[in-house]
Protein backbone atom coordinates (compact mmCIF):
# COMPACT_ATOMS: atom_id res chain seq x y z
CA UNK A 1 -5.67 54.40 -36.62
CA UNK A 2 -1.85 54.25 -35.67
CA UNK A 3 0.29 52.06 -38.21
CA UNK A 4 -2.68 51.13 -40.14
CA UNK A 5 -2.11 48.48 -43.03
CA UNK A 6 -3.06 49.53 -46.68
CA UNK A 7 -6.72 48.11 -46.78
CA UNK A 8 -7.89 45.31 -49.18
CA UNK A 9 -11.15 45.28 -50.85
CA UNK A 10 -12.56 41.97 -52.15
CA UNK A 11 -16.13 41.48 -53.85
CA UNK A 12 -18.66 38.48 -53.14
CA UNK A 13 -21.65 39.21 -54.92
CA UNK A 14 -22.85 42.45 -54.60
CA UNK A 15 -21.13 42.59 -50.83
CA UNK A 16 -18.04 44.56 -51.17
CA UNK A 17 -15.82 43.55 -47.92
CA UNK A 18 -12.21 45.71 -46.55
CA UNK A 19 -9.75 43.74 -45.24
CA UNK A 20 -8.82 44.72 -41.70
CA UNK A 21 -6.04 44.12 -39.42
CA UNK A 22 -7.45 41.75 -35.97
CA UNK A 23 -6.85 40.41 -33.08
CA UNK A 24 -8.14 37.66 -30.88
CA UNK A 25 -7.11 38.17 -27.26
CA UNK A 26 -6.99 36.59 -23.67
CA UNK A 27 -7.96 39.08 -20.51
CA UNK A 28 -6.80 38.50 -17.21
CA UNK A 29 -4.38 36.10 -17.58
CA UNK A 30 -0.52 35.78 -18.59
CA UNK A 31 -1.22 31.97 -19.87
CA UNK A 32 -3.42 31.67 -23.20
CA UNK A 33 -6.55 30.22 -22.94
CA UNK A 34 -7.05 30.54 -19.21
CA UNK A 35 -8.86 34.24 -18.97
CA UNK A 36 -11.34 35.80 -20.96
CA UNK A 37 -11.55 36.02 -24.56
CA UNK A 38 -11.95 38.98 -26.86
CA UNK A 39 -11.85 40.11 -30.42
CA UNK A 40 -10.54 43.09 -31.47
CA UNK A 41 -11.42 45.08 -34.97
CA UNK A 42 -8.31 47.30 -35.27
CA UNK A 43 -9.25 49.17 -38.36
CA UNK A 44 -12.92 49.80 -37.88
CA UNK A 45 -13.28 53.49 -39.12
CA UNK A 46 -15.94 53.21 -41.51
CA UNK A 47 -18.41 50.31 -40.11
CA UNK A 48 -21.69 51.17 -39.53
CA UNK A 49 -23.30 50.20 -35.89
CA UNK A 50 -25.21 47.14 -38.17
CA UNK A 51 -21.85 45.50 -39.90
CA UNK A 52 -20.14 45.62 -35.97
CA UNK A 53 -23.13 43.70 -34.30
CA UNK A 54 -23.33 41.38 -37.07
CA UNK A 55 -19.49 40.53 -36.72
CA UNK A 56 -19.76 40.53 -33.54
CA UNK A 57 -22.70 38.04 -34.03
CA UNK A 58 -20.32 35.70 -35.91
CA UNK A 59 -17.60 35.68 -33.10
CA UNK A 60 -20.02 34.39 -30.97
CA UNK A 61 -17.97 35.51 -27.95
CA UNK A 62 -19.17 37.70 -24.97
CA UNK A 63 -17.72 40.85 -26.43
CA UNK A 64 -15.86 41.90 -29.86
CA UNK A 65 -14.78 45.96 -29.74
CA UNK A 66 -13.66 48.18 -32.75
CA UNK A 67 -11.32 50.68 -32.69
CA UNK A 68 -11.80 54.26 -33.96
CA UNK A 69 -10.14 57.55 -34.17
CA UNK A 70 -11.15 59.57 -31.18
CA UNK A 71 -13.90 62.55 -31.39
CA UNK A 72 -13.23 63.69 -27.75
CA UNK A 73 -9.93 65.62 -28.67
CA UNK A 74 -8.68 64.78 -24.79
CA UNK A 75 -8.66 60.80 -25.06
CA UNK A 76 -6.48 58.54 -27.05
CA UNK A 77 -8.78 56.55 -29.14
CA UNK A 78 -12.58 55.19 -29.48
CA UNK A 79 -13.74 52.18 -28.83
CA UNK A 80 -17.22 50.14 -29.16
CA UNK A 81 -18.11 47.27 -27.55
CA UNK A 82 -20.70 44.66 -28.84
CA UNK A 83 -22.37 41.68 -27.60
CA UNK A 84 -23.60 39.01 -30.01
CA UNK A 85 -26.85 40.93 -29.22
CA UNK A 86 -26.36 44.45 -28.59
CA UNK A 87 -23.86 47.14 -27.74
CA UNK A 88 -22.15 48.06 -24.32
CA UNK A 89 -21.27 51.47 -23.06
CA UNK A 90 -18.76 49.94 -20.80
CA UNK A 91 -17.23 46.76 -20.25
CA UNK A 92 -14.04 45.75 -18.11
CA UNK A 93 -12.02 42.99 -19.85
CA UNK A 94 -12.78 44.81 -23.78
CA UNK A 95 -11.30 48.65 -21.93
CA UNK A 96 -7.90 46.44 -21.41
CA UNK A 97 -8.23 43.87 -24.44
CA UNK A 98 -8.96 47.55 -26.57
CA UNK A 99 -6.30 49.51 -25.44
CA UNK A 100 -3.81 46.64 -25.60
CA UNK A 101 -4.50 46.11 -28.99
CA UNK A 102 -3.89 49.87 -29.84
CA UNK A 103 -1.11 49.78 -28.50
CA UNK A 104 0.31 46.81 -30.12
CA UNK A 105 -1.11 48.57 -33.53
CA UNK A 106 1.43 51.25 -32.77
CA UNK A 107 -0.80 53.92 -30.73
CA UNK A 108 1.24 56.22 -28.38
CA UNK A 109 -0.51 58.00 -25.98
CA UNK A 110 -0.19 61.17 -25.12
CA UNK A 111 1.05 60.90 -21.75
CA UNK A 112 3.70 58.08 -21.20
CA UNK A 113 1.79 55.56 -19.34
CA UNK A 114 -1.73 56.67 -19.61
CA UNK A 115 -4.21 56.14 -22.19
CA UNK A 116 -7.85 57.82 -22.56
CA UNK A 117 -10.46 55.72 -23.94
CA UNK A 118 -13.59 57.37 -25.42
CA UNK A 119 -16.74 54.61 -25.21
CA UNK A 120 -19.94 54.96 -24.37
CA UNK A 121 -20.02 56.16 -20.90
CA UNK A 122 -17.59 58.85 -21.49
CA UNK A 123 -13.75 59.23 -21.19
CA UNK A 124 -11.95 55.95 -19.30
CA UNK A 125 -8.36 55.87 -18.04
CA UNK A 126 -6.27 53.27 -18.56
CA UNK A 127 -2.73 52.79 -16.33
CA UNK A 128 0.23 51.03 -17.90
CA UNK A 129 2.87 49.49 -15.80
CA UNK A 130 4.86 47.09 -17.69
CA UNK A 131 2.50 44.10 -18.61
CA UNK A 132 0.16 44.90 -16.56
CA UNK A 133 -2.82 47.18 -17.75
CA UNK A 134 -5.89 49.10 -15.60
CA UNK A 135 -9.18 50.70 -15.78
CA UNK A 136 -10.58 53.39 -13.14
CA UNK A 137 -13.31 51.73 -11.96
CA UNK A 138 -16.56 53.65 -13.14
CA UNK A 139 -19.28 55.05 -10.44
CA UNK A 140 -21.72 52.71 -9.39
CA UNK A 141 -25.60 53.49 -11.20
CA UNK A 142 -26.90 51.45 -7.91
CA UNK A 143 -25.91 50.56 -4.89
CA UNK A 144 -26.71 50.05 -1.43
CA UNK A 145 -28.45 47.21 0.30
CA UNK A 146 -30.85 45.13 -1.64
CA UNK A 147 -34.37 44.16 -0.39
CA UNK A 148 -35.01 41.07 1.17
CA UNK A 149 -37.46 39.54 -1.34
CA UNK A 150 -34.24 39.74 -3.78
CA UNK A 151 -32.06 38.35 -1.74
CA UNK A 152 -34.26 35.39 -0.92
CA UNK A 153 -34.58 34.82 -4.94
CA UNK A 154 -31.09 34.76 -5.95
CA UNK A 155 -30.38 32.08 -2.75
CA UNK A 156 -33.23 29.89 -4.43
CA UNK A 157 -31.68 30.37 -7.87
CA UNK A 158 -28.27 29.38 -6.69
CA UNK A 159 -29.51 26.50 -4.50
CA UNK A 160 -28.25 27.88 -0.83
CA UNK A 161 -30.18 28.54 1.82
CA UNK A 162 -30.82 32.32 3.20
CA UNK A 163 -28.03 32.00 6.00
CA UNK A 164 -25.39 31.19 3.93
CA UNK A 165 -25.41 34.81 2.50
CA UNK A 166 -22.82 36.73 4.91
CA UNK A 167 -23.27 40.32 3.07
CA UNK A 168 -25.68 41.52 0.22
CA UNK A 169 -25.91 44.78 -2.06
CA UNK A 170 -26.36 45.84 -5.18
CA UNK A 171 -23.26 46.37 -7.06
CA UNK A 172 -24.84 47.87 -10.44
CA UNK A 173 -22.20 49.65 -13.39
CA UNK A 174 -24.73 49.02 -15.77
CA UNK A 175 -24.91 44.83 -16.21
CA UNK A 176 -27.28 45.23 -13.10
CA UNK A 177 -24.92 42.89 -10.58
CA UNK A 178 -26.20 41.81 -7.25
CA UNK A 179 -23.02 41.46 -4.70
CA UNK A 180 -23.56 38.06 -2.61
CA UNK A 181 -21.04 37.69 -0.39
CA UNK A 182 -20.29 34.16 0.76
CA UNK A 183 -18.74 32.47 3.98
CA UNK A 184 -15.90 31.35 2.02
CA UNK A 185 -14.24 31.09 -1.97
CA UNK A 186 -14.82 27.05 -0.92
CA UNK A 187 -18.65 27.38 -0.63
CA UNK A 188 -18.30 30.08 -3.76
CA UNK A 189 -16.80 26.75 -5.79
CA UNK A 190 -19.71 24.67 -4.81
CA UNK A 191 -22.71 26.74 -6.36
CA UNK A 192 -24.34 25.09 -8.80
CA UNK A 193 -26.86 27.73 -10.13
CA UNK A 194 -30.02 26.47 -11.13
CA UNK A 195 -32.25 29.25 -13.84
CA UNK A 196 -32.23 32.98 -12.19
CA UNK A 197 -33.78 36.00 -13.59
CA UNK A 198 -30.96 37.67 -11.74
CA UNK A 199 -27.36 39.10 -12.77
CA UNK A 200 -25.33 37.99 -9.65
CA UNK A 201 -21.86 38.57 -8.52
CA UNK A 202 -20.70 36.13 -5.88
CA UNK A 203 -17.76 36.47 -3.72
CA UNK A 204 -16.04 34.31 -1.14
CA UNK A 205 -13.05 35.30 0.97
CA UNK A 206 -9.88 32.34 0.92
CA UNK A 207 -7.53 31.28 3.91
CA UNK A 208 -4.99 33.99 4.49
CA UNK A 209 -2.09 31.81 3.24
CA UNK A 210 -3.36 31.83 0.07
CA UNK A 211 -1.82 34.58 -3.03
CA UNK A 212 -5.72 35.60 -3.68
CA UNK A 213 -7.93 37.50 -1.58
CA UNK A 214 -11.30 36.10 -2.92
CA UNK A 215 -12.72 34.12 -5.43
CA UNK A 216 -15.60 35.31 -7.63
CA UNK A 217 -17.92 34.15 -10.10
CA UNK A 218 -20.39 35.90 -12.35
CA UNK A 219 -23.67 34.40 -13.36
CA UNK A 220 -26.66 35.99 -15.79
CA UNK A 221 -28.90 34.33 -17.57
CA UNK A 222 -29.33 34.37 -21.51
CA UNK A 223 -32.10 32.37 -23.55
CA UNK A 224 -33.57 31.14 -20.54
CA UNK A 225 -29.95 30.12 -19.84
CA UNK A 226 -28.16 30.60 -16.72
CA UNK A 227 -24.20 31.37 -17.94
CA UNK A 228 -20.90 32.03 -16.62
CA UNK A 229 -18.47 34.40 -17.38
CA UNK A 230 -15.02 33.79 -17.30
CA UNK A 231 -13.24 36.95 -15.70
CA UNK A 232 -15.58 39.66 -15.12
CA UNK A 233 -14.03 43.53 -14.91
CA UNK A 234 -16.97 44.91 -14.10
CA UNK A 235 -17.54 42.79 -11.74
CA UNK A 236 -14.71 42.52 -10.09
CA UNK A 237 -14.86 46.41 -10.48
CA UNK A 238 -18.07 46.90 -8.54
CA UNK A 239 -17.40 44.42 -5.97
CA UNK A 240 -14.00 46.18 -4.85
CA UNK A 241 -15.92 49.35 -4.56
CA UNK A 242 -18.52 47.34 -2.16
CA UNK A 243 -15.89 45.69 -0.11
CA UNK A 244 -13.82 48.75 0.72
CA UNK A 245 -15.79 51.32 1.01
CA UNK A 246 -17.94 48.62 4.02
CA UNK A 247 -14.39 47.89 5.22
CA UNK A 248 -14.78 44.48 4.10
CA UNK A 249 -11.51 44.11 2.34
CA UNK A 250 -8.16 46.44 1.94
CA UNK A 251 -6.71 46.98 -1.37
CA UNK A 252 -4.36 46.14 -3.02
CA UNK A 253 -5.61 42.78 -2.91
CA UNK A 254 -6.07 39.96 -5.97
CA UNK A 255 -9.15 38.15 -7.16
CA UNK A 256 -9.21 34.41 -8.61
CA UNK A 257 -11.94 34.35 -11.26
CA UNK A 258 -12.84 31.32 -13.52
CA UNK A 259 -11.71 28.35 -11.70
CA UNK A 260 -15.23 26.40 -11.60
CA UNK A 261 -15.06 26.80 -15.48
CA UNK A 262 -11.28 25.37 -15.80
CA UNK A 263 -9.99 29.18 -16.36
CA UNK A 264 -7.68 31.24 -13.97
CA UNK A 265 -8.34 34.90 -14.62
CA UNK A 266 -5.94 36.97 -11.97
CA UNK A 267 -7.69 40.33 -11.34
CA UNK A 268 -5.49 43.00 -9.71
CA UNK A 269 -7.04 45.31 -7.37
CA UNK A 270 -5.85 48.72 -6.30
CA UNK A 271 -6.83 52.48 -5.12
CA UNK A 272 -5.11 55.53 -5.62
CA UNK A 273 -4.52 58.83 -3.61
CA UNK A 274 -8.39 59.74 -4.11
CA UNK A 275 -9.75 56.58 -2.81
CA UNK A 276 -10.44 55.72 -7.17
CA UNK A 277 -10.72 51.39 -7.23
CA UNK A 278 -8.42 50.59 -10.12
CA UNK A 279 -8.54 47.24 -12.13
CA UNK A 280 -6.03 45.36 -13.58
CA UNK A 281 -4.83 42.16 -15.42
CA UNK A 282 -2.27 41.43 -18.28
CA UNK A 283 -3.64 40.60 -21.84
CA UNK A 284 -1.93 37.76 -24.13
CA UNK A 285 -2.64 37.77 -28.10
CA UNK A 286 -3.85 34.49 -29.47
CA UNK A 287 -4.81 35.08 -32.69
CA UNK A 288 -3.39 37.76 -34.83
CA UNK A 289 -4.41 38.76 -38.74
CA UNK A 290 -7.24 40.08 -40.78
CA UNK A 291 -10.53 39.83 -41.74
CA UNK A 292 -12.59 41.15 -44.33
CA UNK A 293 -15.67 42.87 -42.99
């Protein structure tokens, strides 16, 4: 990896641990604390897929990546994402934690501005203007309108009634999101989810004097659980693609994410020439060191 520190090995027992340079950052937000959390294994070269998902175990947070030395000879760097439970070929706030934290490790990439990331689902671009960082939003595995029967679950699992779903799809990169789109970011605010079975995207537009287009919240459920996440790329990612291409919404627009959970994640939509959705946010470090894995 670029700049990498002179690695430490320590012993306890018969475990022989390297220390390694990391990083605990905050996605979707300039303020600390208010976006979404990640951890970041800079030096990660020789981990085996069992010592990441165990770490990543221990961090207890929604994702923790490690960075590796690319083995596409086109993209920057590699990158793995893990769950406390399992590991992700794609996910949108660790594909701008990741490739700020290369860069602050002292990657260049090859062209001035844009960065390849090799992950699971193949080669990713990233944009860099100034602070701000984006992914190309990957092709949807589903979409299209989603059957009534599912519809009618998810508005009995969020405790609304049929009617107040304007607009419904599904919205599936791979977490398997169903789009709900509410009359308004106010009514969005007022869900209070009861246990779903369902991985569900809402959206609600705001008044047009306000800086954000919509607000959106993410909900899945875990353990029997229902959860939300903070500031959702993917998400956010999917949605966009929904919204424009149904001539819902124009881009660029921005999308408040967090706020029922006292968080303000600020996701920056775009498109390019080709019509591409393009997702963006600035990343703050919050913790910086090592650890010995």
């Amino acid at each position: 990896m670029p700049g990498k520190s002179p690695s430490h090995s320590s012993h306890l027992g018969k475990t022989l641990f390297v220390r390694r340079r990391f990083t605990q950052l905050d996605v979707f937000t300039e303020t600390p604390f208010l976006g979404n959390p990640l951890a970041v294994v800079v030096d990660a070269e020789d981990l085996d897929s069992s010592q990441m998902q165990s770490f990543a175990r221990w961090t207890n947070l929604s994702e923790t990546t490690f960075l590796l030395p690319p083995s596409d000879s086109s993209s920057d760097y590699r990158v793995r994402i893990f769950t406390p439970t399992e590991e992700l070929p794609f996910a949108g706030h660790p594909t701008l934690g990741s490739a700020y934290a290369w860069l602050a490790s002292g990657g260049s990439p090859r062209r001035p501005g844009l960065l390849i990331q090799e992950c699971g689902v193949g080669l990713v671009k990233v944009r860099q203007n100034g602070t701000m960082l984006s992914f190309e939003a990957p092709a949807l595995l589903r979409g299209g309108p989603a059957d009534e029967s599912v519809i009618l679950e998810a508005s009995e699992s969020l405790g609304i009634s049929r009617s107040s779903i304007q607009h419904a799809a599904w919205v599936d990169n791979g977490p398997g999101w169903l789009g709900l789109m509410l009359g308004s970011a106010e009514e969005v605010l007022a869900i209070k989810p009861r246990t779903m079975n369902l991985t569900v995207g809402l959206v609600g537009r705001y008044p047009k004097e306000s800086p954000f287009a919509y607000e959106v919240r993410a909900f899945y459920s875990s353990g029997g659980m229902t959860l939300e996440d903070p500031v959702t790329g993917s998400l956010n990612a999917s949605i966009a693609q929904w919204l424009i291409g149904a001539g819902l919404v124009k881009a660029p627009y921005i999308a408040s994410q967090g706020t029922a959970i006292e968080r303000a994640g600020r996701v920056h939509i775009s498109t390019d020439e080709s019509g591409a959705v393009w997702v963006g946010g600035n990343v703050v470090s919050c913790v910086e060191g090592t650890v010995d894995i």
